[in-house]
Protein backbone atom coordinates (compact mmCIF):
# COMPACT_ATOMS: atom_id res chain seq x y z
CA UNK A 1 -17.11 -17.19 8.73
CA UNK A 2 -16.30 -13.54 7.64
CA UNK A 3 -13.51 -12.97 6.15
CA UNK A 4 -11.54 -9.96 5.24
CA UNK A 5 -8.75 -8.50 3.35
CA UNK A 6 -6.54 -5.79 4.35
CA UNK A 7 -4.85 -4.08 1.19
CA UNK A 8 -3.48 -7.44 -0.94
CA UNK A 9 -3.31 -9.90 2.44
CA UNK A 10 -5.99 -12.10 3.10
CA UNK A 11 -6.60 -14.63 5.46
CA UNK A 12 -4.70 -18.03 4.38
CA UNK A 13 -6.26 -21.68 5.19
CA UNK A 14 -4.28 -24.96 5.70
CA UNK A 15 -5.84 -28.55 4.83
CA UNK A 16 -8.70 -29.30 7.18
CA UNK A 17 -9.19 -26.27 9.22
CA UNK A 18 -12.52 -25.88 10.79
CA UNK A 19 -13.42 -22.04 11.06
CA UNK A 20 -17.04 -21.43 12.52
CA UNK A 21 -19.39 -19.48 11.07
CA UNK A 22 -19.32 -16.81 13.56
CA UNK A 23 -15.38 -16.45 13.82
CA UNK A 24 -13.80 -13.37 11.83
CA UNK A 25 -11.02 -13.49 10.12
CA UNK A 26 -9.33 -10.53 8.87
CA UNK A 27 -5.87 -9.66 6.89
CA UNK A 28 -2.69 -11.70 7.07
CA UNK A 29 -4.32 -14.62 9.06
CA UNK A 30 -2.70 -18.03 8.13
CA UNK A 31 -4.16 -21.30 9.91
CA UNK A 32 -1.80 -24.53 9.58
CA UNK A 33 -3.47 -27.81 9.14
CA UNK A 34 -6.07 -29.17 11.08
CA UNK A 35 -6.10 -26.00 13.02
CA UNK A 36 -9.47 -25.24 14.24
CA UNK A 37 -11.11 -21.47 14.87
CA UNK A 38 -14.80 -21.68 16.97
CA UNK A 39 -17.51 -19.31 17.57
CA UNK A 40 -17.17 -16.04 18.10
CA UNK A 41 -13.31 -15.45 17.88
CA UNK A 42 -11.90 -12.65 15.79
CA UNK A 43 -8.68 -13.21 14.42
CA UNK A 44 -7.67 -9.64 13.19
CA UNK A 45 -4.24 -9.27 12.10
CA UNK A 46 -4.57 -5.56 10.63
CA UNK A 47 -1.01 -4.20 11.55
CA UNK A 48 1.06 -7.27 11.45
CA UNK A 49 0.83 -10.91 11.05
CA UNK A 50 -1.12 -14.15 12.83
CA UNK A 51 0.12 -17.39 12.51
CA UNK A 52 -1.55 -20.55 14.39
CA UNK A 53 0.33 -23.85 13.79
CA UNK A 54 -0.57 -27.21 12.96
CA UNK A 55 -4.03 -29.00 15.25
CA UNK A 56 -4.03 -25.81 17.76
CA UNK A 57 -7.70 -24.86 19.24
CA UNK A 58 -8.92 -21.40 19.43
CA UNK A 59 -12.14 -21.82 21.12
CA UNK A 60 -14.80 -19.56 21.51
CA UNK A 61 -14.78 -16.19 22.08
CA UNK A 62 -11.21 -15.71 22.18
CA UNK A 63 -9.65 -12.54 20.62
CA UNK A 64 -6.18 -12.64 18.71
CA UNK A 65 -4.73 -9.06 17.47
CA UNK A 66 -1.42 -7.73 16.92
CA UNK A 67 1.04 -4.59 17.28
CA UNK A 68 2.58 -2.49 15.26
CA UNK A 69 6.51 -3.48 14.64
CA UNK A 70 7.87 -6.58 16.32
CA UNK A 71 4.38 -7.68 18.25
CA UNK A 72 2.99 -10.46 15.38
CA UNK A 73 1.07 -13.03 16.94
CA UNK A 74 2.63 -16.59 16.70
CA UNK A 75 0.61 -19.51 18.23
CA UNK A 76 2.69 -22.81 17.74
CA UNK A 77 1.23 -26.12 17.34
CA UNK A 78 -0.78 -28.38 19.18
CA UNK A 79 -2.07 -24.99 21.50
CA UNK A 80 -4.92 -24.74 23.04
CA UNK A 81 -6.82 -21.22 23.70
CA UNK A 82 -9.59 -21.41 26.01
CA UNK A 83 -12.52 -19.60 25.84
CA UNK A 84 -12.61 -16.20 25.89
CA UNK A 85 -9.06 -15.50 26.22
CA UNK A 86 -6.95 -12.65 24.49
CA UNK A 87 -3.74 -12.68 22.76
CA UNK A 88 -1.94 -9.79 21.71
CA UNK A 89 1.43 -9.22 19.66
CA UNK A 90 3.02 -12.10 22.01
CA UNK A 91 3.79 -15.72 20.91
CA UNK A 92 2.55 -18.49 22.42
CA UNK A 93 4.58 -21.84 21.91
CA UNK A 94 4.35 -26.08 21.04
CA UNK A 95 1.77 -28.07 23.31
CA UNK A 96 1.43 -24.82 25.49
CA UNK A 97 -2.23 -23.55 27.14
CA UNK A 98 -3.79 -20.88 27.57
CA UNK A 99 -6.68 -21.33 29.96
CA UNK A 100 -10.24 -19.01 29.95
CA UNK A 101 -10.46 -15.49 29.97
CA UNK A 102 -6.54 -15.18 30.24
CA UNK A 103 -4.87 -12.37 28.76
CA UNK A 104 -0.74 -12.46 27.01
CA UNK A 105 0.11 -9.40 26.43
CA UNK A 106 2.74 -7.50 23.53
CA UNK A 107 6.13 -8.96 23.17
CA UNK A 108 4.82 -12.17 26.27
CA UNK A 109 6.40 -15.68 25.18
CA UNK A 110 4.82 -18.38 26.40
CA UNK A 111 7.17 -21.30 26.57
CA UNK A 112 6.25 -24.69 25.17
CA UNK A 113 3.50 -26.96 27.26
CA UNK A 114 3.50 -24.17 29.86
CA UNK A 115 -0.11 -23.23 31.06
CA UNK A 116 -1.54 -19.98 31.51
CA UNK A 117 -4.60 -20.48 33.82
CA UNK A 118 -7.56 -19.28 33.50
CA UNK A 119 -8.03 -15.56 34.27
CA UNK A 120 -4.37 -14.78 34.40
CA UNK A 121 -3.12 -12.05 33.11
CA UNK A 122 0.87 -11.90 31.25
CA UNK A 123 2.39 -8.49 30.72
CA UNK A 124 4.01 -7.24 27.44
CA UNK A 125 7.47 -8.62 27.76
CA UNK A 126 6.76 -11.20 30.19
CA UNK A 127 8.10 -14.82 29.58
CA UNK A 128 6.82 -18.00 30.80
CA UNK A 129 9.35 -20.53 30.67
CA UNK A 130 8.66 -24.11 29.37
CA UNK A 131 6.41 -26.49 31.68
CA UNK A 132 5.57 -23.63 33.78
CA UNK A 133 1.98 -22.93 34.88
CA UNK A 134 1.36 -19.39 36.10
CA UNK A 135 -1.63 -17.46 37.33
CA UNK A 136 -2.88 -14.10 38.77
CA UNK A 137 -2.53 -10.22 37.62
CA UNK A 138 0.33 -10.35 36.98
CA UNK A 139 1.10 -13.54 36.11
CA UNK A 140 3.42 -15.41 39.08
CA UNK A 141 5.01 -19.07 38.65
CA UNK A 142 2.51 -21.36 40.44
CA UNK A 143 4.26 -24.67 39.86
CA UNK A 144 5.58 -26.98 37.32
CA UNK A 145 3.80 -29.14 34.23
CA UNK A 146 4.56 -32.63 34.96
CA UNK A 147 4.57 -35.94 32.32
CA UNK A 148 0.93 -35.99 33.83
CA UNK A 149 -0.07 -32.70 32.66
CA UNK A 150 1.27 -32.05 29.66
CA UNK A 151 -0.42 -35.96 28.54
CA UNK A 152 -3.46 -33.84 29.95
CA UNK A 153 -2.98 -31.25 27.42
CA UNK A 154 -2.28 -33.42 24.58
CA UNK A 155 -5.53 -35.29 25.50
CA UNK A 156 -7.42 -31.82 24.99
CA UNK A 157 -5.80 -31.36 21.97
CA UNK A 158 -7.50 -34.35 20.52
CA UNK A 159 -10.14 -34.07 21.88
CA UNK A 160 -10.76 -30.77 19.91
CA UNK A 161 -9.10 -32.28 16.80
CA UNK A 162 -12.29 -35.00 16.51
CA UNK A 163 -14.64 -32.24 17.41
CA UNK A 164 -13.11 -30.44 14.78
CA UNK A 165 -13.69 -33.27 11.87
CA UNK A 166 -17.04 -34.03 13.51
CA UNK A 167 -18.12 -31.28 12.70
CA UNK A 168 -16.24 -30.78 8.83
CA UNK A 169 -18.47 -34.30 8.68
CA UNK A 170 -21.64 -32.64 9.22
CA UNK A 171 -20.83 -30.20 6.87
CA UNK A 172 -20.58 -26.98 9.02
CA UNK A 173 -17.21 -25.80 8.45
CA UNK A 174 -16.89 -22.52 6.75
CA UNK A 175 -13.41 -22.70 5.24
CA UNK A 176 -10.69 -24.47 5.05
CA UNK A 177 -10.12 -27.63 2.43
């Protein structure tokens, strides 16, 4: 993992957070518990803060950065970022997704266990509304998250929370406690 301070503000690690080797860190980063960061993603919270809450997945590849003034980035727990997706100065909230190679935009709320799909793209301002899955540029209501999906979601939580201590086990995480 690389890991960088801005100024005073460094990146801040929770109790068994699993940050890959290749995933950057930089500034005022904080990762909850069990939260787990994989290859290739660059957390870089230079002009404001990132916060990613308690057993959320940022896979591989994806890109987090923020905005100047009121555009933090706030990921909530138990959220899953697919690969390759971006998020910028928007907040994503509880149980939601955020499939592949999707993009949320500055000041974008996405509600809790809504989906983004894959390749979607939200605007700055935009805001998905709880259990709502959208897709397309720009992002258009597609349909609903039943009990179905969001047990679905929860499911891929997990799943990335054992991957996660598997690999702690093995002795390959690069921070965290």
């Amino acid at each position: 993992m690389r890991e960088e301070t801005i100024g005073d503000v460094g990146p801040r690690l929770g109790e068994r957070v699993f940050v890959a080797d290749t995933a950057t860190l930089v500034g005022d980063v904080q990762l909850e518990e069990d939260v787990s960061v994989w290859f290739g993603a660059v957390l870089r919270a230079d002009l404001n803060s990132i916060r990613v809450g308690p057993r959320s997945n940022i896979q591989d590849g994806v890109v987090i950065h923020v905005d100047e003034g009121d555009f933090p980035t706030i990921v909530g727990a138990d959220v899953t970022v697919g690969h390759g997706a971006v998020l910028h100065g928007c907040r994503v909230e509880d149980g939601a997704l955020v499939g592949m190679h999707a993009t949320v935009l500055n000041g974008a709320v996405v509600g809790r266990e809504a989906v983004v799909a894959a390749g979607a793209l939200v605007p700055p301002g935009a805001v998905v509304p709880p259990r709502t899955v959208v897709a397309g540029i720009p992002a258009k209501p597609r349909g609903q998250v039943g009990e179905e999906g969001v047990a679905e979601m929860r499911r891929g939580v997990a799943v990335y929370l054992r991957l996660k201590d598997r690999y702690r086990a093995a002795g390959l995480a690069a921070g965290g406690r």
